[in-house]
Protein backbone atom coordinates (compact mmCIF):
# COMPACT_ATOMS: atom_id res chain seq x y z
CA UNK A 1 -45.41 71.30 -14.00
CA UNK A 2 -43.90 69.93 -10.89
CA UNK A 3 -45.49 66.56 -9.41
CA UNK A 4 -44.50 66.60 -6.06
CA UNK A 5 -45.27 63.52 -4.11
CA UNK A 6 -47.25 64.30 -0.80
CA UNK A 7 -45.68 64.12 2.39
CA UNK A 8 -46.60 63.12 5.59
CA UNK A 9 -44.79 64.35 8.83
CA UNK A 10 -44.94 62.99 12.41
CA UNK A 11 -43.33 63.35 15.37
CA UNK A 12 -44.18 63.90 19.32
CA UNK A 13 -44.28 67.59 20.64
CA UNK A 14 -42.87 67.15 23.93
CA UNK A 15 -40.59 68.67 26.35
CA UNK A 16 -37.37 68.01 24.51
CA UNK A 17 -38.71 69.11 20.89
CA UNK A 18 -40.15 72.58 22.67
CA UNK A 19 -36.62 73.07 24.10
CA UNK A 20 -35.08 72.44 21.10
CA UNK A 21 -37.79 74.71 19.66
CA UNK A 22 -37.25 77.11 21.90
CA UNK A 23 -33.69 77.67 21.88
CA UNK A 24 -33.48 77.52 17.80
CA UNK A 25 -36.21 79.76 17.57
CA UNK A 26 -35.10 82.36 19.71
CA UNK A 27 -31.92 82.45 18.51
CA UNK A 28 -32.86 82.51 14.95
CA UNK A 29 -35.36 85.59 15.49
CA UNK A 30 -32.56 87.88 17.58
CA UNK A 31 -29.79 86.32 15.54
CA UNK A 32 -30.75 89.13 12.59
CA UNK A 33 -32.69 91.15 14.39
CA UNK A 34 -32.51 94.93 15.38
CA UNK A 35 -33.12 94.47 18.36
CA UNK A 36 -29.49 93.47 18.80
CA UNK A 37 -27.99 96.41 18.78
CA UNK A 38 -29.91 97.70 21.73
CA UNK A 39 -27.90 95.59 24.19
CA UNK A 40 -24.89 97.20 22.04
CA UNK A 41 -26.43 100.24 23.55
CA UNK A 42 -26.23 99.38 26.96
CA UNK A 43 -22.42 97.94 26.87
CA UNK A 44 -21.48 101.16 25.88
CA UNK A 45 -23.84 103.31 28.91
CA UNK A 46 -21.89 100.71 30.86
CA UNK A 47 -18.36 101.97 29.78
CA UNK A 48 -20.00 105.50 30.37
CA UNK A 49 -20.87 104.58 33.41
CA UNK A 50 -17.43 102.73 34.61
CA UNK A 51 -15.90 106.28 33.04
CA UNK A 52 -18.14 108.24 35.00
CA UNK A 53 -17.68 106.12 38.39
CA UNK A 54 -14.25 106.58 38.10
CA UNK A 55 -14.01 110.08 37.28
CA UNK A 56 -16.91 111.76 39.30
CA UNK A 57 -17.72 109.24 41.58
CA UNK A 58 -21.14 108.69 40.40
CA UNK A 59 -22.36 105.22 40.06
CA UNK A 60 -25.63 105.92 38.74
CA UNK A 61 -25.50 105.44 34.80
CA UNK A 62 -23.06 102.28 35.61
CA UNK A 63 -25.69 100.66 37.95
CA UNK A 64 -28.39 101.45 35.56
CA UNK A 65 -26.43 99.67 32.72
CA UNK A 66 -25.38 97.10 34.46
CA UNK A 67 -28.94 96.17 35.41
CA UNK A 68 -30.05 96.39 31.85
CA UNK A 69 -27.40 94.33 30.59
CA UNK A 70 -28.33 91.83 32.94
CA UNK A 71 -31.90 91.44 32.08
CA UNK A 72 -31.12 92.49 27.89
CA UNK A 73 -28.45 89.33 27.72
CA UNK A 74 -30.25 87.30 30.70
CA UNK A 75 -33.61 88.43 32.19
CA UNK A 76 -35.16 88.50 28.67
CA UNK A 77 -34.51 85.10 27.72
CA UNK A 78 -35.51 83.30 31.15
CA UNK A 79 -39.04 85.25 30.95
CA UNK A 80 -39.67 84.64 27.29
CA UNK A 81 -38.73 80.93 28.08
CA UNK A 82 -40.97 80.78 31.45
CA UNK A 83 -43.74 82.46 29.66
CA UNK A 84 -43.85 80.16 26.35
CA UNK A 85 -42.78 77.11 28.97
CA UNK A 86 -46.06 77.82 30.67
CA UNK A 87 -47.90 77.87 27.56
CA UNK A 88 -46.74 74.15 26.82
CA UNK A 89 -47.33 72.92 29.83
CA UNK A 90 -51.36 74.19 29.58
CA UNK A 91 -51.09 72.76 25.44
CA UNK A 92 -53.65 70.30 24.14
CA UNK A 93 -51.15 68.79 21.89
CA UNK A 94 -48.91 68.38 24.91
CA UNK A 95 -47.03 64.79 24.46
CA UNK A 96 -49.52 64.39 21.42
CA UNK A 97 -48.24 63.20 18.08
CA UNK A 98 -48.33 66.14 15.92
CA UNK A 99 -48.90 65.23 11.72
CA UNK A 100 -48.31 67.35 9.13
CA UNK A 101 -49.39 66.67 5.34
CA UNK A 102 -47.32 68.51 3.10
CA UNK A 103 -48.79 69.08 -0.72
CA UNK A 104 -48.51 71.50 -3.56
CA UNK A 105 -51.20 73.89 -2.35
CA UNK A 106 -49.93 74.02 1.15
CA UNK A 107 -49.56 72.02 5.01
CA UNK A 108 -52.60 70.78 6.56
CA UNK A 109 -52.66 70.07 10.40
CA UNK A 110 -55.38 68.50 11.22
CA UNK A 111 -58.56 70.72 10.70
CA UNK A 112 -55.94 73.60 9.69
CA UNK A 113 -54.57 73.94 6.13
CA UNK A 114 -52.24 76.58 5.75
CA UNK A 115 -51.81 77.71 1.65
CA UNK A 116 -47.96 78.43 0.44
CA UNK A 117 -49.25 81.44 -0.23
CA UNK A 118 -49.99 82.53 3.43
CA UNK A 119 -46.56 81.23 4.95
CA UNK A 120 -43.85 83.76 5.33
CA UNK A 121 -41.24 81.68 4.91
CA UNK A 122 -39.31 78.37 5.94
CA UNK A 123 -36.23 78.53 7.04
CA UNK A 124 -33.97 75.23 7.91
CA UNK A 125 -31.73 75.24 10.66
CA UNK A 126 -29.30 72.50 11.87
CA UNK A 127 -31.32 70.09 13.31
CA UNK A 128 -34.81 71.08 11.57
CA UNK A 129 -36.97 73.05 9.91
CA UNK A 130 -38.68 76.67 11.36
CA UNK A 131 -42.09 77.50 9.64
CA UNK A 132 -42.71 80.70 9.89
CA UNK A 133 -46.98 81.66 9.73
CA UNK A 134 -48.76 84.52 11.16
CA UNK A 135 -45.40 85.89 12.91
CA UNK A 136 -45.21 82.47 15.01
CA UNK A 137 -42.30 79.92 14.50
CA UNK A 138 -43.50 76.22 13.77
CA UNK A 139 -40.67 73.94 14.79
CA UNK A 140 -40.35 70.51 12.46
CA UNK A 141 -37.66 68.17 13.42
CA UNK A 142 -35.10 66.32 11.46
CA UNK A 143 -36.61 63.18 12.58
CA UNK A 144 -40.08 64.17 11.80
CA UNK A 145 -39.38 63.53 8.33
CA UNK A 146 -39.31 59.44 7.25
CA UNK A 147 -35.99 59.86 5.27
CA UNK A 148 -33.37 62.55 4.78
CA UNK A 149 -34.44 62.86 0.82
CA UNK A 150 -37.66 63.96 1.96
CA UNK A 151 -36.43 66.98 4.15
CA UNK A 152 -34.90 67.79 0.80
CA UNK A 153 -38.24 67.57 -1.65
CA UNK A 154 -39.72 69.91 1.31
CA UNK A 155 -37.03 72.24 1.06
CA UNK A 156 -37.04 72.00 -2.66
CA UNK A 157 -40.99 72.80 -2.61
CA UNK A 158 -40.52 75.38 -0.47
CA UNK A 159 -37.94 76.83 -2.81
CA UNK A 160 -40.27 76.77 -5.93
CA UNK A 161 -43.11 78.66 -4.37
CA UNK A 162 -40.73 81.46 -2.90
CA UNK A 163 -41.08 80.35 0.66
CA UNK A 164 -37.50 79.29 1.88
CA UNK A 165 -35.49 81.46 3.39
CA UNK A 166 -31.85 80.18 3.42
CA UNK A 167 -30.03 81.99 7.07
């Protein structure tokens, strides 16, 4: 049997760590998504619609796809980010310290504990760690750990109860 030394993570959750959170976190989530192809879908009504202009005259479907594209590749983002941005700013942990202790049976946050068996996966990205619970994305920076060898034992602990998720 594995004796894994507890671990205990800190670091601030402020503006810089939700951007950071942000951006890696979207990215990750649309990065394999299905949703992907649909703004394949509107590049091609656009060539449709370029075809269309320049053949019939009709600027319709190339308007149309032109305005989707613009809020699929750019609209979407800004109002996800003004939306979760929002959300921060109204957070109690706001500029708080945030601690996580990380044992066999699972992460407690405070009052929370959260079992290994309940997380759907943790997936490390340049710069940190994304822990994925109940469909939300937990964001754990590099520097929240106290050394780089402990990053490691998480990953490692993740790995031996089937929660890491390599991308």
């Amino acid at each position: 049997m594995n004796t894994f030394k507890p671990l205990t993570l800190s670091y601030l959750w402020d503006r810089e760590n939700f951007e950071k959170a942000f951006e890696n976190a979207y990215t990750h989530q649309y990065k394999k998504s299905a949703r992907r192809y649909i703004g394949w879908l509107f590049l091609a009504m656009a060539q449709f619609g370029v075809v269309a202009a320049l053949k019939g005259g009709s600027v319709a479907l190339l308007m149309l796809s032109t305005l989707l594209i613009l809020y699929w590749y750019v609209g979407k983002k800004w109002l996800v980010h003004r939306r979760l941005l929002r959300a921060f700013e109204n957070a109690a942990l706001k500029n708080k310290s945030i601690t996580l202790h990380i044992t066999q049976e699972g992460i407690v946050q405070g009052e929370d504990t959260f079992s290994w068996e309940n997380l759907q996966g943790v997936v490390p990205i340049e710069d940190a760690i994304l822990l994925y619970h109940d469909d939300e994305a937990f964001y754990i920076p590099n520097s929240a750990f106290g050394a780089y060898e402990d990053r490691g034992r998480f990953i490692a602990l993740a790995k031996e109860k089937g929660r890491y998720f390599d991308v």
